[in-house]
C-alpha atoms as a PDB file:
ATOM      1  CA  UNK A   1      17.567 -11.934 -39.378  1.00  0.00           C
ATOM      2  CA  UNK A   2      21.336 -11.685 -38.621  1.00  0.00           C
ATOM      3  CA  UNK A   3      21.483  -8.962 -40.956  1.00  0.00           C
ATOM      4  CA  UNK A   4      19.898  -5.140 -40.626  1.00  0.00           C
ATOM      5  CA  UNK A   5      16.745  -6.078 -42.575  1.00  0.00           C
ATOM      6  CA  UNK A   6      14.682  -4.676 -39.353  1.00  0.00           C
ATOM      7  CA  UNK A   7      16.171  -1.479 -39.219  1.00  0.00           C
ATOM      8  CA  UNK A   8      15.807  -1.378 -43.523  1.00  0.00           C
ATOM      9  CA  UNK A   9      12.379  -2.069 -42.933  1.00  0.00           C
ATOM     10  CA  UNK A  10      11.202   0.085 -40.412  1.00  0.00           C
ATOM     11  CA  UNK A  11      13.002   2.775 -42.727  1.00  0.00           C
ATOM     12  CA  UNK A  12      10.326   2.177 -45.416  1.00  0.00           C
ATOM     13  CA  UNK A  13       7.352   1.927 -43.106  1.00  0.00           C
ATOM     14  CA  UNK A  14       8.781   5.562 -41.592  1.00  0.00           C
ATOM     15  CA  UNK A  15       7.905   7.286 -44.719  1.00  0.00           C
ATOM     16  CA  UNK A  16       5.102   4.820 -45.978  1.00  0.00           C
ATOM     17  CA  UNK A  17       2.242   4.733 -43.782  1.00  0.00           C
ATOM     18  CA  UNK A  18       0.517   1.984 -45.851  1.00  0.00           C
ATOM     19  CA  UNK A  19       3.453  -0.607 -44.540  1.00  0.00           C
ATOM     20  CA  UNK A  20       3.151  -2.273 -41.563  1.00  0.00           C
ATOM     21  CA  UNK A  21       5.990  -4.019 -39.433  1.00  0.00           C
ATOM     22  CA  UNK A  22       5.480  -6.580 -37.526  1.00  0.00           C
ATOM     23  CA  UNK A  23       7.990  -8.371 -35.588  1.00  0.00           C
ATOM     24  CA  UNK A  24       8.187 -12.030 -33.370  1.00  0.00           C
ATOM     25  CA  UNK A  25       9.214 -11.635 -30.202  1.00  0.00           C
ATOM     26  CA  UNK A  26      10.731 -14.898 -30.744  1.00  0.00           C
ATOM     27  CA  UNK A  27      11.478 -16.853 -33.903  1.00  0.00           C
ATOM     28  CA  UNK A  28       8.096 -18.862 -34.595  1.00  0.00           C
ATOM     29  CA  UNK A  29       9.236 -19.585 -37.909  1.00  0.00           C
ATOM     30  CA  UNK A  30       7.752 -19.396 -41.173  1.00  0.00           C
ATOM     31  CA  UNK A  31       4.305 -21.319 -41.373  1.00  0.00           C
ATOM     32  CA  UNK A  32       3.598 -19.862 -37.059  1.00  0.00           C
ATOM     33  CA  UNK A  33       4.535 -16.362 -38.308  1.00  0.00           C
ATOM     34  CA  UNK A  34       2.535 -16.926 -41.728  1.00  0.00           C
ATOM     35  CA  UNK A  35      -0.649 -17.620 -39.486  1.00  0.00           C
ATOM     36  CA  UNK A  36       0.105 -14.782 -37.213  1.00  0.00           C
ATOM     37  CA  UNK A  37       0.321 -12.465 -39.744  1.00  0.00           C
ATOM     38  CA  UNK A  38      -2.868 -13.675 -41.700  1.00  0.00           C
ATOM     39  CA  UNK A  39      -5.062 -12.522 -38.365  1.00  0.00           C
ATOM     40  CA  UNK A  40      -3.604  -9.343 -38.529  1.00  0.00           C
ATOM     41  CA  UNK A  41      -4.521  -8.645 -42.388  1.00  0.00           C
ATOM     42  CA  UNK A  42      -7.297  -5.958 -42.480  1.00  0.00           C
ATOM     43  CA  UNK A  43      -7.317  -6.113 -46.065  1.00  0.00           C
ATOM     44  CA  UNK A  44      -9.513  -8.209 -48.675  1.00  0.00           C
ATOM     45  CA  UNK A  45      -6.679  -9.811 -50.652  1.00  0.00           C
ATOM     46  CA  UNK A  46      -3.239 -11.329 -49.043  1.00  0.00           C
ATOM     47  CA  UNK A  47      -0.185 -12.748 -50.645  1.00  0.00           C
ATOM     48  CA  UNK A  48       3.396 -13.897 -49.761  1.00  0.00           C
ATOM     49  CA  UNK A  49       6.317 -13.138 -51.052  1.00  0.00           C
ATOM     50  CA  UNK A  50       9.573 -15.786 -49.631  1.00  0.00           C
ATOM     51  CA  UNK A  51      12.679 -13.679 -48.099  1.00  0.00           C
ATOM     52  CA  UNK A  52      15.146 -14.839 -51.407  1.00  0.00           C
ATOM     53  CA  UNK A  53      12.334 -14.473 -53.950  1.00  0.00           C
ATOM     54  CA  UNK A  54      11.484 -11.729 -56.419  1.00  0.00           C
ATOM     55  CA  UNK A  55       8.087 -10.720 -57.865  1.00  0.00           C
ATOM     56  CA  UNK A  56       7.759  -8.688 -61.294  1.00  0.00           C
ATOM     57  CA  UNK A  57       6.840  -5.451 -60.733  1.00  0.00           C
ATOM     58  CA  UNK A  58       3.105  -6.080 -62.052  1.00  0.00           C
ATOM     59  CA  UNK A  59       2.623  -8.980 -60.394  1.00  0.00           C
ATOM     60  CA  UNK A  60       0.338  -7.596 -57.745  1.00  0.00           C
ATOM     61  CA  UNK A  61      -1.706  -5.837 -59.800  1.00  0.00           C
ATOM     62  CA  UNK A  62      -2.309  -8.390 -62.472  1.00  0.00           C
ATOM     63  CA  UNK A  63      -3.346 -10.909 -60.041  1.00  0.00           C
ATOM     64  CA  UNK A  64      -5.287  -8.096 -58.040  1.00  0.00           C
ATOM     65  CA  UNK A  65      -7.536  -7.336 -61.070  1.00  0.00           C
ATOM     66  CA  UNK A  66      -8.120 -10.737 -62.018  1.00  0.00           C
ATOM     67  CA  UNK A  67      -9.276 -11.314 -58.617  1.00  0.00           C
ATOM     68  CA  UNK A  68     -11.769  -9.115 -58.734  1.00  0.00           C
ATOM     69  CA  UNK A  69     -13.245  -9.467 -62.553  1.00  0.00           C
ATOM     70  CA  UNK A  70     -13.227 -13.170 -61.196  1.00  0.00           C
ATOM     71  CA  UNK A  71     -14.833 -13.057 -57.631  1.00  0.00           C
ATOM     72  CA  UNK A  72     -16.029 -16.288 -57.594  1.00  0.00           C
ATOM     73  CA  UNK A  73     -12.050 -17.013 -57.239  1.00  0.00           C
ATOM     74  CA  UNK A  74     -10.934 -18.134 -53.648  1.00  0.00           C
ATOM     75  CA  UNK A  75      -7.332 -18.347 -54.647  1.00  0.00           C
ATOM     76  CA  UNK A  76      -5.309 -17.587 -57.637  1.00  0.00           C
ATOM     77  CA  UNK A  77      -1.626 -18.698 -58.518  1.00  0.00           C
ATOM     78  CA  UNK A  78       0.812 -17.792 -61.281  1.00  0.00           C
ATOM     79  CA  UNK A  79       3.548 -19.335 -63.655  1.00  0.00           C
ATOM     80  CA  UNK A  80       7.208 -19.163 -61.841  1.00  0.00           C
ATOM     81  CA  UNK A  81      10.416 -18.401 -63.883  1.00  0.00           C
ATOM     82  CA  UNK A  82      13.391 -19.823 -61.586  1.00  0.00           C
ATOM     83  CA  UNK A  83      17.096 -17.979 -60.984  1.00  0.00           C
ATOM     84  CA  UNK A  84      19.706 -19.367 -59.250  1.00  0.00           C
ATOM     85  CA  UNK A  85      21.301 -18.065 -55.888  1.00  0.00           C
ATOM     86  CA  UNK A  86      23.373 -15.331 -58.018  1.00  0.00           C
ATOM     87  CA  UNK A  87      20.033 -14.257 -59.837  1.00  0.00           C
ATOM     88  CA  UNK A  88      21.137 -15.679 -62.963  1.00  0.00           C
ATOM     89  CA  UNK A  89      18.097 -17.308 -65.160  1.00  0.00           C
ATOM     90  CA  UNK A  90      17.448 -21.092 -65.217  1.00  0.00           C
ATOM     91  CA  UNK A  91      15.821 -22.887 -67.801  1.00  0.00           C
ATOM     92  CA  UNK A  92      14.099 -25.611 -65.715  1.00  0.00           C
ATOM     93  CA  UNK A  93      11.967 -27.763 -67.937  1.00  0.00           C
ATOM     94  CA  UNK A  94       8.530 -28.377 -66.479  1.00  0.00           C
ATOM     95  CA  UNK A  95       5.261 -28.574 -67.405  1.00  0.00           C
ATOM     96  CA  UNK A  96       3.031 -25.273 -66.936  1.00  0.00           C
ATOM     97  CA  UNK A  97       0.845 -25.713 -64.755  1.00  0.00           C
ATOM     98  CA  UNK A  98      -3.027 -25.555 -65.116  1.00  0.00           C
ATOM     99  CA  UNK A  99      -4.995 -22.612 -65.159  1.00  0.00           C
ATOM    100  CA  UNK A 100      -8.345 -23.463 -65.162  1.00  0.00           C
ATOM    101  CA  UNK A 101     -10.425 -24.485 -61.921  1.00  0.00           C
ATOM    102  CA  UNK A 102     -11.363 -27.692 -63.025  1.00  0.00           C
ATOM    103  CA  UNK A 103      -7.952 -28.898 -64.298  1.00  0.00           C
ATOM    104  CA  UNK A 104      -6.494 -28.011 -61.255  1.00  0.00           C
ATOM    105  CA  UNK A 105      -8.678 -30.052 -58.665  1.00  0.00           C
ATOM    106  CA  UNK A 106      -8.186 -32.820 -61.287  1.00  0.00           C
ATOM    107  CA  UNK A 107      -3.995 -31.759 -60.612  1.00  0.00           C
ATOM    108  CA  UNK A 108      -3.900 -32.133 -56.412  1.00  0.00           C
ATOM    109  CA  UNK A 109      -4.211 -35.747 -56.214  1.00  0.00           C
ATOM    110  CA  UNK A 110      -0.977 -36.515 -57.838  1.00  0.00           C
ATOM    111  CA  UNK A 111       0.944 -33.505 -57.728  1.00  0.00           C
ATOM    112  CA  UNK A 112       0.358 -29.081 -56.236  1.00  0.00           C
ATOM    113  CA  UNK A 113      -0.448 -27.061 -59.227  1.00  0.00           C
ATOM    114  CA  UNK A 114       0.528 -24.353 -57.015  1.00  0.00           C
ATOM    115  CA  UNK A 115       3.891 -22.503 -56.366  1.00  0.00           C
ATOM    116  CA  UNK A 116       3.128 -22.208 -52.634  1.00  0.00           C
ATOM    117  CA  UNK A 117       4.507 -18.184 -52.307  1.00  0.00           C
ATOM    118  CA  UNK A 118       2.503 -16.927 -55.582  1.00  0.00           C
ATOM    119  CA  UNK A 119      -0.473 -17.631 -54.061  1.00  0.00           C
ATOM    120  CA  UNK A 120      -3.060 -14.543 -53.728  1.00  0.00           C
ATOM    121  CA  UNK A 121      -5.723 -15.342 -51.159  1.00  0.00           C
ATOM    122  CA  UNK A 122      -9.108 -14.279 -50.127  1.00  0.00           C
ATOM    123  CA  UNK A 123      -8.945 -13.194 -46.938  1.00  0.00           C
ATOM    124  CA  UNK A 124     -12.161 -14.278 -45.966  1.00  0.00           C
ATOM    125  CA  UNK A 125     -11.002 -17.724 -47.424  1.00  0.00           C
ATOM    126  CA  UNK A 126      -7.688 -17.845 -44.854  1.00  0.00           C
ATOM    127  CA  UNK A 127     -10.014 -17.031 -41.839  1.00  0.00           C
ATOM    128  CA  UNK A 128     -12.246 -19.929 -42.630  1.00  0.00           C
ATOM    129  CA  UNK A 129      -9.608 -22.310 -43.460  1.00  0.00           C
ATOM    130  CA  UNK A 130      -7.912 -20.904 -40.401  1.00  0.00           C
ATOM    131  CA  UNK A 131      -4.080 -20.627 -42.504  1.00  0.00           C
ATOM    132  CA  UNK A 132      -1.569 -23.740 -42.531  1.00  0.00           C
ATOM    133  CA  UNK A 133      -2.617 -26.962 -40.768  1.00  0.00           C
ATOM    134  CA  UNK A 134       0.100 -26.642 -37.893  1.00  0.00           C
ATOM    135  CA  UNK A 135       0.989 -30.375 -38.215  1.00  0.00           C
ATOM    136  CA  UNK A 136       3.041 -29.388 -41.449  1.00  0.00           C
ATOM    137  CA  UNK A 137       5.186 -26.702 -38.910  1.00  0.00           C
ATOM    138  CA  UNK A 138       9.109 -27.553 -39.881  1.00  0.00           C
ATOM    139  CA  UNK A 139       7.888 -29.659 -42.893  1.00  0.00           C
ATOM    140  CA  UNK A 140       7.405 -29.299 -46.516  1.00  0.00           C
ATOM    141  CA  UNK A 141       3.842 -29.245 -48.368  1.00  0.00           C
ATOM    142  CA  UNK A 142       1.781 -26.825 -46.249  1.00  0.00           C
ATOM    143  CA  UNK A 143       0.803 -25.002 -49.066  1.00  0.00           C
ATOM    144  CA  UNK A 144      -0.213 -28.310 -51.100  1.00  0.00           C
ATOM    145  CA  UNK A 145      -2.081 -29.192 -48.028  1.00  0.00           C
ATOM    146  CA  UNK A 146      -3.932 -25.577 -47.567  1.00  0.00           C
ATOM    147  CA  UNK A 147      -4.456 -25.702 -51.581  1.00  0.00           C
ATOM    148  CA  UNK A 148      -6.055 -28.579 -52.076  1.00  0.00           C
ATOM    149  CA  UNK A 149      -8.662 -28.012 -49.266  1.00  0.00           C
ATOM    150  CA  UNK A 150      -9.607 -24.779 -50.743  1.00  0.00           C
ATOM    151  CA  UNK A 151      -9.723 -25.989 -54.120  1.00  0.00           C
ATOM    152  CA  UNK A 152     -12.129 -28.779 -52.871  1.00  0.00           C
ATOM    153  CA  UNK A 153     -14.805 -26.039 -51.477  1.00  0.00           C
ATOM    154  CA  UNK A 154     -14.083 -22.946 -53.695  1.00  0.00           C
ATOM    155  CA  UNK A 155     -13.103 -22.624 -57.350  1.00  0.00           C
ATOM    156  CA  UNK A 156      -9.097 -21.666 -57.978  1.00  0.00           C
ATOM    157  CA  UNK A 157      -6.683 -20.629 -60.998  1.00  0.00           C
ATOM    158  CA  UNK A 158      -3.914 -19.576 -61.960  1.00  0.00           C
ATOM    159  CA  UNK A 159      -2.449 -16.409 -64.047  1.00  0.00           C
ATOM    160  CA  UNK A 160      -1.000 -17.680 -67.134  1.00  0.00           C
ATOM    161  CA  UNK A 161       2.279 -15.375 -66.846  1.00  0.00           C
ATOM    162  CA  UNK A 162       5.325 -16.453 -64.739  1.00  0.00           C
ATOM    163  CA  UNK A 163       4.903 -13.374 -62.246  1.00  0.00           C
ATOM    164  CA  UNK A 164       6.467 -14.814 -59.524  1.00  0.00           C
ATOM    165  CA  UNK A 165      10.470 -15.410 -59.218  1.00  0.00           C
ATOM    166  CA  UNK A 166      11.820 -18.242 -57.377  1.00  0.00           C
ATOM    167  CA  UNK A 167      15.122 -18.470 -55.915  1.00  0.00           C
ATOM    168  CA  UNK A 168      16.469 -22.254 -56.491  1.00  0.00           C
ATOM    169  CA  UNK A 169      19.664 -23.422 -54.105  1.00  0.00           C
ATOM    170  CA  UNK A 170      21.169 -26.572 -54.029  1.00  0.00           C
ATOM    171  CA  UNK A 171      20.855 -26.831 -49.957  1.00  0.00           C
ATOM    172  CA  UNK A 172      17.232 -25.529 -49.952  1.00  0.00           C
ATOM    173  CA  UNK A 173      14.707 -26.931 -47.202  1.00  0.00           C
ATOM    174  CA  UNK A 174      13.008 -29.256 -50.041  1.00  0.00           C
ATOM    175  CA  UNK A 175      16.671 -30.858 -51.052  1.00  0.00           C
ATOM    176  CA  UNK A 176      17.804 -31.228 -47.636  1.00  0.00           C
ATOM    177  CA  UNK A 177      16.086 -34.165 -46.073  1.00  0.00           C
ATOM    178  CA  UNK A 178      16.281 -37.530 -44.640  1.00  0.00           C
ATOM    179  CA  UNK A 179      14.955 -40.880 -42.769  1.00  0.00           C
ATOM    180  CA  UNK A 180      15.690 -39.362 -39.627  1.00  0.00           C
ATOM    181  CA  UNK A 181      12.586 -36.875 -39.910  1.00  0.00           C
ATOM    182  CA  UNK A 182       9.824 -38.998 -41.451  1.00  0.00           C
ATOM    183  CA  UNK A 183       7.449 -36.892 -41.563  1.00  0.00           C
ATOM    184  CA  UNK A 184       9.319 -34.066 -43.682  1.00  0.00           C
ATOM    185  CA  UNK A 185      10.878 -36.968 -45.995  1.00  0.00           C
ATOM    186  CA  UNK A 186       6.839 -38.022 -47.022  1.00  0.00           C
ATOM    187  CA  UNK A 187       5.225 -34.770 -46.539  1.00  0.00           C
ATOM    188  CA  UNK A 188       4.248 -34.740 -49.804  1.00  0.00           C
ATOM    189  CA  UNK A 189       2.894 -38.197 -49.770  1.00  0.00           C
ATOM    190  CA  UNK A 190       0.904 -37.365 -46.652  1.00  0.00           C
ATOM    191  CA  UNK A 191      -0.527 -34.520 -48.456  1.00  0.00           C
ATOM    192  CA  UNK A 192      -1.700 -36.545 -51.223  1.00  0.00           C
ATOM    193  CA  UNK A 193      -2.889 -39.336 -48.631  1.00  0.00           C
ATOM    194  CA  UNK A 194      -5.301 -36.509 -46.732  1.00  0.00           C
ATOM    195  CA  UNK A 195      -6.699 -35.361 -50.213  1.00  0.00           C
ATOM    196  CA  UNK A 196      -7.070 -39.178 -50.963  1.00  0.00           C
ATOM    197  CA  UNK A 197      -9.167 -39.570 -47.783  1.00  0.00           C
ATOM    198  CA  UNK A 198     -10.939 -36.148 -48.090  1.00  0.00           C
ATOM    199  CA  UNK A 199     -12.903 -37.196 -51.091  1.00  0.00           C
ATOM    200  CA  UNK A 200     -13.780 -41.259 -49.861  1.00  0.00           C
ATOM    201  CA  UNK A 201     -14.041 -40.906 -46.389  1.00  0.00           C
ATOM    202  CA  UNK A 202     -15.028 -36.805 -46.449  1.00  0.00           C
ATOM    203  CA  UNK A 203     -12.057 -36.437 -43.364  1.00  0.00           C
ATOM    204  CA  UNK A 204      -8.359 -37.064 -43.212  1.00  0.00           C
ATOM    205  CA  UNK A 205      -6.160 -38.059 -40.525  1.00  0.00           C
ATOM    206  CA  UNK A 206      -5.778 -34.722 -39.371  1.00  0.00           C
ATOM    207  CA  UNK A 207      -9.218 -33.709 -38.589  1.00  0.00           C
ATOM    208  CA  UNK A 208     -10.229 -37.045 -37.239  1.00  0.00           C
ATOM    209  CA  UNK A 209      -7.058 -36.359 -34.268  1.00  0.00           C
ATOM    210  CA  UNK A 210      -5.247 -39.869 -35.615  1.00  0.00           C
ATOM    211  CA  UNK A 211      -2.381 -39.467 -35.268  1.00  0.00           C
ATOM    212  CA  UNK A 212      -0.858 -43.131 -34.885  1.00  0.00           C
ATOM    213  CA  UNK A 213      -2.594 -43.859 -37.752  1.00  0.00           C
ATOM    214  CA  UNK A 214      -0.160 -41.240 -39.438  1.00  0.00           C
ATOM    215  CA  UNK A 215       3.034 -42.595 -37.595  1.00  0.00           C
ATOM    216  CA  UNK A 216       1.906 -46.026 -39.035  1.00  0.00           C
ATOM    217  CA  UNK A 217       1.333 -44.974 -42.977  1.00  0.00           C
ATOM    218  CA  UNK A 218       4.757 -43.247 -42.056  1.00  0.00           C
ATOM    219  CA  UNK A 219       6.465 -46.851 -41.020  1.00  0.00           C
ATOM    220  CA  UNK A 220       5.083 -48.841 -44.342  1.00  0.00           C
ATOM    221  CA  UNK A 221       7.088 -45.817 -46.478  1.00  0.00           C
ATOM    222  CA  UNK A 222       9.944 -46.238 -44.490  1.00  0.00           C
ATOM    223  CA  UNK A 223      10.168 -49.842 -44.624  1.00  0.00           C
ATOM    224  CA  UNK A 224      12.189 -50.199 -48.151  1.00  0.00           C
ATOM    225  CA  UNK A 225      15.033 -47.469 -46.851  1.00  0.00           C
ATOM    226  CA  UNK A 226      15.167 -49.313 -43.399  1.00  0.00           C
ATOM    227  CA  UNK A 227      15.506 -52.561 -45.383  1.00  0.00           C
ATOM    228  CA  UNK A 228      18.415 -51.236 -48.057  1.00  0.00           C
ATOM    229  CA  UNK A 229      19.892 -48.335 -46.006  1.00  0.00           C
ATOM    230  CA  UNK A 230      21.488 -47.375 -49.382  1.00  0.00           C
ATOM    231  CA  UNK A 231      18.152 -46.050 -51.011  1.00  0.00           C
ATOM    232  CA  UNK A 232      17.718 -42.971 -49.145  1.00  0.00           C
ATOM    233  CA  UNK A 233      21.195 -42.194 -50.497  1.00  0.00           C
ATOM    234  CA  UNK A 234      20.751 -42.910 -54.105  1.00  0.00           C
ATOM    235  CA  UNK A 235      17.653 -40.689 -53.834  1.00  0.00           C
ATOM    236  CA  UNK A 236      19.914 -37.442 -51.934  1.00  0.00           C
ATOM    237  CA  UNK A 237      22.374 -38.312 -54.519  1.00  0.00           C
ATOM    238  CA  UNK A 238      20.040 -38.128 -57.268  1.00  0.00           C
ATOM    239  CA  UNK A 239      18.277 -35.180 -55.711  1.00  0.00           C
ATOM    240  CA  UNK A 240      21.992 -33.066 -55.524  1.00  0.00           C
ATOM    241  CA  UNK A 241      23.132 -33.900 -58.971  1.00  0.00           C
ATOM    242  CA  UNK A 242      19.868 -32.767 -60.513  1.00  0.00           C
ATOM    243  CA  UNK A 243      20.834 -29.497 -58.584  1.00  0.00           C
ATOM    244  CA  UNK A 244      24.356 -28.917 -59.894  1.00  0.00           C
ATOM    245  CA  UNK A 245      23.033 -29.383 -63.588  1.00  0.00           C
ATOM    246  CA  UNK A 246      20.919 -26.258 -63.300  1.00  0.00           C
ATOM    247  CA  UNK A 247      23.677 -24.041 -62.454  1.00  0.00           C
END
């Protein structure tokens, strides 16, 4: 940070003893310093909470307690309200997502039924899934990745209350992205092609170490905008406009 978050921080953590600081030594980013940090966890539970995001103040223990009158949950995720970057409320029309285990394996095939930060993990589930895949490092859809290979092995949900706050800009990561960086433009495609080739083949791409096979499924969904170089900007066009309606 450019800011004095540190020294805020290490404030708390002087007259907390239950809060632990850790800091990079270098910046390793989020999904590097995400992994770090799960290792570290000597707790049972672990969840995330994004740098412009807010939680309600029960969030943690509503999603603690259903945790553990439901331990045969692995994960569990919540509904998300949405403010914009003044804090003000947005009415964003979208469909809930599902609760239920089964619904939401149904879900990861065509779309995340999981808001990636309101996530509350087993630990014992991170270690074995060993965190983010780091292929996704400086992409988008690490958590949709990480999701759906849980929710293939261990039964999910999520909290039927929007506990978790999320910050919408109109320059966020997700908004900001083009043909120049392939693989962040169709991470979410890739995603959906791993979960695709999870359940026929029983590995994806990833765990079978090919890698031009992914540069290659990258080339056929860039061949339109290479075509009509005027697609990619309808679609950032599209993308921006949507943005300046919410606020």
């Amino acid at each position: 940070s450019t800011d004095n978050t540190r020294q805020v921080i290490s404030k708390y953590a002087a007259r907390d003893q239950r809060i632990v600081v850790s800091h990079n030594s270098e910046n390793l980013h989020y999904l590097k310093t995400r992994n770090r940090l799960f290792k570290e966890v000597k707790g049972k539970f672990v969840t995330l909470l994004d740098a412009d995001d807010l939680m309600v103040a029960s969030r943690i223990d509503k999603q603690l307690t259903f945790m553990i009158e439901n331990p045969e949950l692995a994960v569990c995720g919540c509904f998300v309200s949405y403010i914009d970057q003044k804090g003000n409320r947005i009415e964003v029309e979208k469909p809930l997502p599902p609760t239920d285990y089964e619904s939401i394996k149904n879900t990861f095939p065509t779309s995340n039924p999981f808001t990636g930060s309101s996530l509350f993990f087993k630990k014992s589930v991170l270690d074995e899934f060993g965190g983010y895949r780091k292929f996704f490092s400086g992409l988008c859809s690490e958590d949709y990745d990480l999701g759906s290979r849980i929710a293939e092995k261990y039964p999910c949900a999520n909290y039927p209350e929007a506990l978790y706050v999320y910050r919408q800009f109109p320059t966020s990561t997700t908004r900001i992205r083009g043909l120049d960086h392939p693989k962040k433009y169709f991470s979410h495609q890739l995603a959906q092609l791993f979960i695709k080739q999870r359940k026929t083949d029983g590995k994806d791409f990833l765990e079978l170490g090919k890698f031009a096979e992914i540069d290659d499924y990258l080339d056929q969904l860039s061949a339109k905008y290479k075509t009509d170089k005027s697609l990619i900007h309808i679609e950032m066009v599209t993308s921006h406009l949507y943005a300046c309606l919410l606020y």
